[in-house]
N, C-alpha and C. Protein backbone atom coordinates (compact mmCIF):
# COMPACT_ATOMS: atom_id res chain seq x y z
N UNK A 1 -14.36 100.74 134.04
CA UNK A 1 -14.33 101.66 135.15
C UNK A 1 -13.58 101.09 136.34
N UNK A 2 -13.45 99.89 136.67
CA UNK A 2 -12.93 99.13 137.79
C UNK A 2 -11.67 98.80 137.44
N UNK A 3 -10.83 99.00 136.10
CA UNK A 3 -9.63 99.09 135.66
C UNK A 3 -8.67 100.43 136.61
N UNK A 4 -9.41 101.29 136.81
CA UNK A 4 -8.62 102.98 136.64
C UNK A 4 -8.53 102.91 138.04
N UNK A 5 -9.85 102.55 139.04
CA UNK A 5 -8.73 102.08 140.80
C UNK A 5 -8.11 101.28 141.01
N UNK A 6 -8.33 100.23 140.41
CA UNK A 6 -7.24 99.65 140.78
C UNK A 6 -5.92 99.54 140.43
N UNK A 7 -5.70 99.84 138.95
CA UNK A 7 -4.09 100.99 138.27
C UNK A 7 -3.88 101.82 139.25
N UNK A 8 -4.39 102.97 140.15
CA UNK A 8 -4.35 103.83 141.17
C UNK A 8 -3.98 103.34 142.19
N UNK A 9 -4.32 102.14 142.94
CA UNK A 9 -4.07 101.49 144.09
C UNK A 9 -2.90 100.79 143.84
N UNK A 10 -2.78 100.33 142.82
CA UNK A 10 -1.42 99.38 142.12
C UNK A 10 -0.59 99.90 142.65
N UNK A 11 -0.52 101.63 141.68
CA UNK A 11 0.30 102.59 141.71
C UNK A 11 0.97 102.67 142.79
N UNK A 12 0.05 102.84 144.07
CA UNK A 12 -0.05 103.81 144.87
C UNK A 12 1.05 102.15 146.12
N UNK A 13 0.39 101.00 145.93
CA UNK A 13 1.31 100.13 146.28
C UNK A 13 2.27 100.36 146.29
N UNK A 14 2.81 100.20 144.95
CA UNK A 14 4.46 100.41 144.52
C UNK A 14 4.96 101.41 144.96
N UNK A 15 4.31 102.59 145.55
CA UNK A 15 5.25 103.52 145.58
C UNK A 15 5.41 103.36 147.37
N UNK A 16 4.52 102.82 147.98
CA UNK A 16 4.42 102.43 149.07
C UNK A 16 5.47 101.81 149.52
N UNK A 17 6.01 100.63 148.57
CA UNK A 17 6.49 99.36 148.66
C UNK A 17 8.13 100.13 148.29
N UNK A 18 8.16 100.86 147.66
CA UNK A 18 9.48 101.37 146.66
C UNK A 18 10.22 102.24 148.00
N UNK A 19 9.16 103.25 149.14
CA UNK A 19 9.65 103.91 149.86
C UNK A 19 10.16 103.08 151.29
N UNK A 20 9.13 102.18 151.28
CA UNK A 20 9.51 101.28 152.35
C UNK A 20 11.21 100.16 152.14
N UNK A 21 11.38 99.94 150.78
CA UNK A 21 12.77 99.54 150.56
C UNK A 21 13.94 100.46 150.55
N UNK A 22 13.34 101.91 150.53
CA UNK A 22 14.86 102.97 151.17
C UNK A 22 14.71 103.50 152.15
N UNK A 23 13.76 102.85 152.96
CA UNK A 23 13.80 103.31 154.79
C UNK A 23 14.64 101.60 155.12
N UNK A 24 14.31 100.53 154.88
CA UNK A 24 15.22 100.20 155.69
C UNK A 24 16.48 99.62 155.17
N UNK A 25 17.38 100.41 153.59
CA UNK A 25 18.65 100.75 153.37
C UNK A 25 18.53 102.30 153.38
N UNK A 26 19.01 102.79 154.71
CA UNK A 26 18.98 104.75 154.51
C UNK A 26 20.43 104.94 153.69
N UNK A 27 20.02 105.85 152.71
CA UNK A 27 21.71 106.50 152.34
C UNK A 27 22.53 107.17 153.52
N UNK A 28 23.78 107.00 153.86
CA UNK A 28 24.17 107.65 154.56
C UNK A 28 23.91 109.45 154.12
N UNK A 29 24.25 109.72 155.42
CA UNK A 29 24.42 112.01 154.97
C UNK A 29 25.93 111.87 154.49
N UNK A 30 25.52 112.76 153.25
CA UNK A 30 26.88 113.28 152.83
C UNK A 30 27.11 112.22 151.38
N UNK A 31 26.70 110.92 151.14
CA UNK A 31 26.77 110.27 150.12
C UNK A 31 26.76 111.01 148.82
N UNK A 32 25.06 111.61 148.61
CA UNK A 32 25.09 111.78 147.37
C UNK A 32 25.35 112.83 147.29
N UNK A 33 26.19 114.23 148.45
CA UNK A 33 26.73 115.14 147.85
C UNK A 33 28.57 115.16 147.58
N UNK A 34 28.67 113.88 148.04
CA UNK A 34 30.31 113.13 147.33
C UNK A 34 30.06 112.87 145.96
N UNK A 35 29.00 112.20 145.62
CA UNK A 35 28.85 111.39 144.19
C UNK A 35 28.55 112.96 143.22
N UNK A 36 27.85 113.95 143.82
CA UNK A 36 27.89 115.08 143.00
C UNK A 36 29.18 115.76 142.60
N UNK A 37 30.38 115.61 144.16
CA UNK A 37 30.94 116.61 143.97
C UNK A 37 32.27 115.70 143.03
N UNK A 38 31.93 114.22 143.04
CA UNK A 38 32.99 113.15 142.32
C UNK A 38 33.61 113.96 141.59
N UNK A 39 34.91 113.81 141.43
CA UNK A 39 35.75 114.35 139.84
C UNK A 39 35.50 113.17 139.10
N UNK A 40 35.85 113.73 137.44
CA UNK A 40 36.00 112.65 137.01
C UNK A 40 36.89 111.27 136.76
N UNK A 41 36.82 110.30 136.01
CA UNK A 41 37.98 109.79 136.98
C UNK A 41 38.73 110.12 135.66
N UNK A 42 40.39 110.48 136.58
CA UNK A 42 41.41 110.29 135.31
C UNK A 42 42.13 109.64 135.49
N UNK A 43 42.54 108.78 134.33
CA UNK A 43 44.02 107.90 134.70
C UNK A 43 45.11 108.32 135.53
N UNK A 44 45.53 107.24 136.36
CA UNK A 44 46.75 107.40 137.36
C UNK A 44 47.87 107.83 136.56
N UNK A 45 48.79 108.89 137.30
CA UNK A 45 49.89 109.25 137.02
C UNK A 45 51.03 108.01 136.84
N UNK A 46 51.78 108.00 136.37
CA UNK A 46 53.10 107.12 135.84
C UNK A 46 53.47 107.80 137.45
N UNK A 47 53.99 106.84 138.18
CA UNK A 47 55.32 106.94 139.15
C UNK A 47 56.47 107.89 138.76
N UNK A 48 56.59 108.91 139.64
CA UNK A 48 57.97 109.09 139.27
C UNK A 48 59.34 108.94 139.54
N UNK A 49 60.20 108.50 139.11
CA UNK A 49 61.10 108.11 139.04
C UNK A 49 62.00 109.07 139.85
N UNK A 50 62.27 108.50 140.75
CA UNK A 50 63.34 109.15 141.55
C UNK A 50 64.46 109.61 140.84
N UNK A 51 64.88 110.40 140.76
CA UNK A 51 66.34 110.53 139.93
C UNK A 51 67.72 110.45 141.56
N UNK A 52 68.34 109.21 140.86
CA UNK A 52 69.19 108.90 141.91
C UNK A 52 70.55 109.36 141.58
N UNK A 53 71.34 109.82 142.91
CA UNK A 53 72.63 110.00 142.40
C UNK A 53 73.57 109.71 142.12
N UNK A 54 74.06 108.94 141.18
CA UNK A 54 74.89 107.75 141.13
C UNK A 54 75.97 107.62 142.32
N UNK A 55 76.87 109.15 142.31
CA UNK A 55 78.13 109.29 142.52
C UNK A 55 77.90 108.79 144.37
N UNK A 56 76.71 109.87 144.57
CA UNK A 56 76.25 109.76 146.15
C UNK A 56 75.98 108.66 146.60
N UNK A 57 75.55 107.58 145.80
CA UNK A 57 75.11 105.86 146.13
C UNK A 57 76.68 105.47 146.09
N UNK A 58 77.50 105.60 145.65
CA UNK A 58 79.11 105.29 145.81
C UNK A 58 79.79 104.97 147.42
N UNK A 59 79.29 106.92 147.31
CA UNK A 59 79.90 107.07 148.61
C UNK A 59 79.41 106.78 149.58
N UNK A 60 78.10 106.52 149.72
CA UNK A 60 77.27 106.09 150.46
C UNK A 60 77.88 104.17 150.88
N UNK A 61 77.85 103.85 149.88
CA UNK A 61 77.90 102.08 149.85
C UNK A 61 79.55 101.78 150.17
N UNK A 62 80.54 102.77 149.47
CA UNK A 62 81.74 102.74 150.42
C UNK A 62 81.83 102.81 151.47
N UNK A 63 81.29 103.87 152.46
CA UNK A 63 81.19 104.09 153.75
C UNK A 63 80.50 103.11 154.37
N UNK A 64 79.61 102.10 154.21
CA UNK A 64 78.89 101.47 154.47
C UNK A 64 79.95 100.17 154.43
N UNK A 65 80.79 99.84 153.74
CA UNK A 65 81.89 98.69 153.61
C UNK A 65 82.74 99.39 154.25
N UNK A 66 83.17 100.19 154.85
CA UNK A 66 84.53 100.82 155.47
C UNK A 66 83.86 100.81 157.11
N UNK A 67 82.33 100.99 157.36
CA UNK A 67 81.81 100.59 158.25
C UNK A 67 81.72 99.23 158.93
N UNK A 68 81.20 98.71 157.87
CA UNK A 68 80.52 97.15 158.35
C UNK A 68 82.38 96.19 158.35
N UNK A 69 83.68 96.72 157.67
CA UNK A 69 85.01 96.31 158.44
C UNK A 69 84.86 96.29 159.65
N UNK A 70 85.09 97.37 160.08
CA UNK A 70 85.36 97.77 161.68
C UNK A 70 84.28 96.87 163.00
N UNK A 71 82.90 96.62 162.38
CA UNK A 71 82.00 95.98 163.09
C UNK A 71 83.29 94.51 163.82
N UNK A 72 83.52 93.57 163.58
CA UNK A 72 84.06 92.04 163.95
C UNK A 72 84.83 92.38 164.94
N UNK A 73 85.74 93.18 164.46
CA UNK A 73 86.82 93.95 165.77
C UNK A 73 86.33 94.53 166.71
N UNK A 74 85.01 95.09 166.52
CA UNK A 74 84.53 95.89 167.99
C UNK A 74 83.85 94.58 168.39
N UNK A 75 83.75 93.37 167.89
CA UNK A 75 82.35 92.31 168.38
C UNK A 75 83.35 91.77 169.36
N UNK A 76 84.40 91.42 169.12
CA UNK A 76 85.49 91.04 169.78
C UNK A 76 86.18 91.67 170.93
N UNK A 77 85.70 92.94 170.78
CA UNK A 77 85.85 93.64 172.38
C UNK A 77 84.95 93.26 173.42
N UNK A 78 84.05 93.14 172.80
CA UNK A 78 82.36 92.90 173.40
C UNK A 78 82.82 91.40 173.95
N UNK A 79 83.40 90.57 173.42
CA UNK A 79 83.45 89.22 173.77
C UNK A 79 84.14 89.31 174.56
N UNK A 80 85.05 90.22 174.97
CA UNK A 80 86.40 90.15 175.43
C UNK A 80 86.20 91.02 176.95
N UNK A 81 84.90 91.60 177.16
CA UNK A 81 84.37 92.04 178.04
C UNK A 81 84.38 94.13 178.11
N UNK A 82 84.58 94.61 177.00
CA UNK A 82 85.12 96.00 176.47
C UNK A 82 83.61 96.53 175.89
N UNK A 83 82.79 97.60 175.83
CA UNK A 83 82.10 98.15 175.36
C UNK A 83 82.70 99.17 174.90
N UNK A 84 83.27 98.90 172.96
CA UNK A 84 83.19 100.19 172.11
C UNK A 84 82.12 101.56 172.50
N UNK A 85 82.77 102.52 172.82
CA UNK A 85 81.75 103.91 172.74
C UNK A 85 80.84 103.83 171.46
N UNK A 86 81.95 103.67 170.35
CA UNK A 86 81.10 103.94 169.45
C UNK A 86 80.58 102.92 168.51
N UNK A 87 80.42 101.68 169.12
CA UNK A 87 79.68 100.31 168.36
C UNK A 87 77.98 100.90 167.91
N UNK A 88 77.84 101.44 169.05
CA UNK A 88 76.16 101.71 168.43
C UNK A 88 75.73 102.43 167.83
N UNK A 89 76.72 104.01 167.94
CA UNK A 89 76.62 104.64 166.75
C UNK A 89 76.90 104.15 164.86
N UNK A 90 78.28 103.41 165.56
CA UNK A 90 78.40 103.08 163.84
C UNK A 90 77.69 101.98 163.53
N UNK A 91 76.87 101.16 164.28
CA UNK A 91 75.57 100.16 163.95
C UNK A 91 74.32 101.18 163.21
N UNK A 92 73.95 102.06 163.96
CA UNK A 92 73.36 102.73 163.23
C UNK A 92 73.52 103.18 162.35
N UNK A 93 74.54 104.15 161.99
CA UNK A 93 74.89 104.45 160.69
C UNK A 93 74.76 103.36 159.51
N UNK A 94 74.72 102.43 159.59
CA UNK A 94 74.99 101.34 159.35
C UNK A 94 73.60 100.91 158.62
N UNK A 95 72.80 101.22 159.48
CA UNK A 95 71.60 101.32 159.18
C UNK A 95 70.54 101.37 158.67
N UNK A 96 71.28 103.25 158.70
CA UNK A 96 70.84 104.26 158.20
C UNK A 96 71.20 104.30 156.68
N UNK A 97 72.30 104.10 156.33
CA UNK A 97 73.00 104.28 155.10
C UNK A 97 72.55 102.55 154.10
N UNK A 98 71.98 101.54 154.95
CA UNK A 98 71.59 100.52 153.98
C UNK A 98 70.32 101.11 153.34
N UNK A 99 69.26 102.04 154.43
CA UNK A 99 68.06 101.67 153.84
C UNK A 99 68.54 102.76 152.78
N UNK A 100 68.96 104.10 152.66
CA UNK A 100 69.05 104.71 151.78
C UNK A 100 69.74 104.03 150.47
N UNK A 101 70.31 103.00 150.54
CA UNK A 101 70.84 102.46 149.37
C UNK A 101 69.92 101.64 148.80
N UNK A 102 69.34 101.05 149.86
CA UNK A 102 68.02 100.18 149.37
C UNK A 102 67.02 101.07 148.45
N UNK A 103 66.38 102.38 149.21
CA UNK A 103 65.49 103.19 148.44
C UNK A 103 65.98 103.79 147.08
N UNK A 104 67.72 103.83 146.99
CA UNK A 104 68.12 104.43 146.00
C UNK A 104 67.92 103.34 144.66
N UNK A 105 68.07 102.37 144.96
CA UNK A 105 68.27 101.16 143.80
C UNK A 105 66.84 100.55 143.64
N UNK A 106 65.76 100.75 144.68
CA UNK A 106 64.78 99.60 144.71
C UNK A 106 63.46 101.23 143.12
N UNK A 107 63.11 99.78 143.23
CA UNK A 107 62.05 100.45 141.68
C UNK A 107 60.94 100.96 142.19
């Protein structure tokens, strides 16, 4: 007979003890209706592959050498006490047209 309260009180411990260990870790709000609304997981997509244009990376990387000529001769104005109008534009271009060659070739 002295088995069945105290199984009851045991019980009644643990559940004491069980509620008191998720008061002081609270789930945040909103947790477990993320974990409900989880997708499942699916494997990551393959990257896709940029399709680059050959011909356009050409003309691009020509202009970019028909550019970066002209740079020494305008540096030399600059030394010479002359500010090219258009040194900073075609620096930029310059630029502009590496990183796109960069993004075109890089993996």
């Amino acid at each position: 007979m002295r088995i069945i309260p105290i199984c009851i009180l045991g019980s009644m411990l643990c559940s004491f003890l069980g509620d008191a260990q998720t008061a002081q870790h609270p789930v945040p709000p909103g947790l477990r209706e993320a974990e409900k609304r989880r997708a499942p997981m699916e494997a990551p997509l393959p990257p896709q592959h940029l399709q680059v244009d050959l011909a356009q990376l050409k003309r691009e990387a020509d202009e970019l050498t028909q550019l970066a000529s002209t740079i020494p001769a305008q540096i030399n104005q600059v030394a010479s006490g002359q500010l090219p109008k258009n040194l900073h534009q075609d620096l930029r271009r310059i630029e502009k047209l590496a990183k796109r060659l960069r993004a075109g070739v890089s993996p």
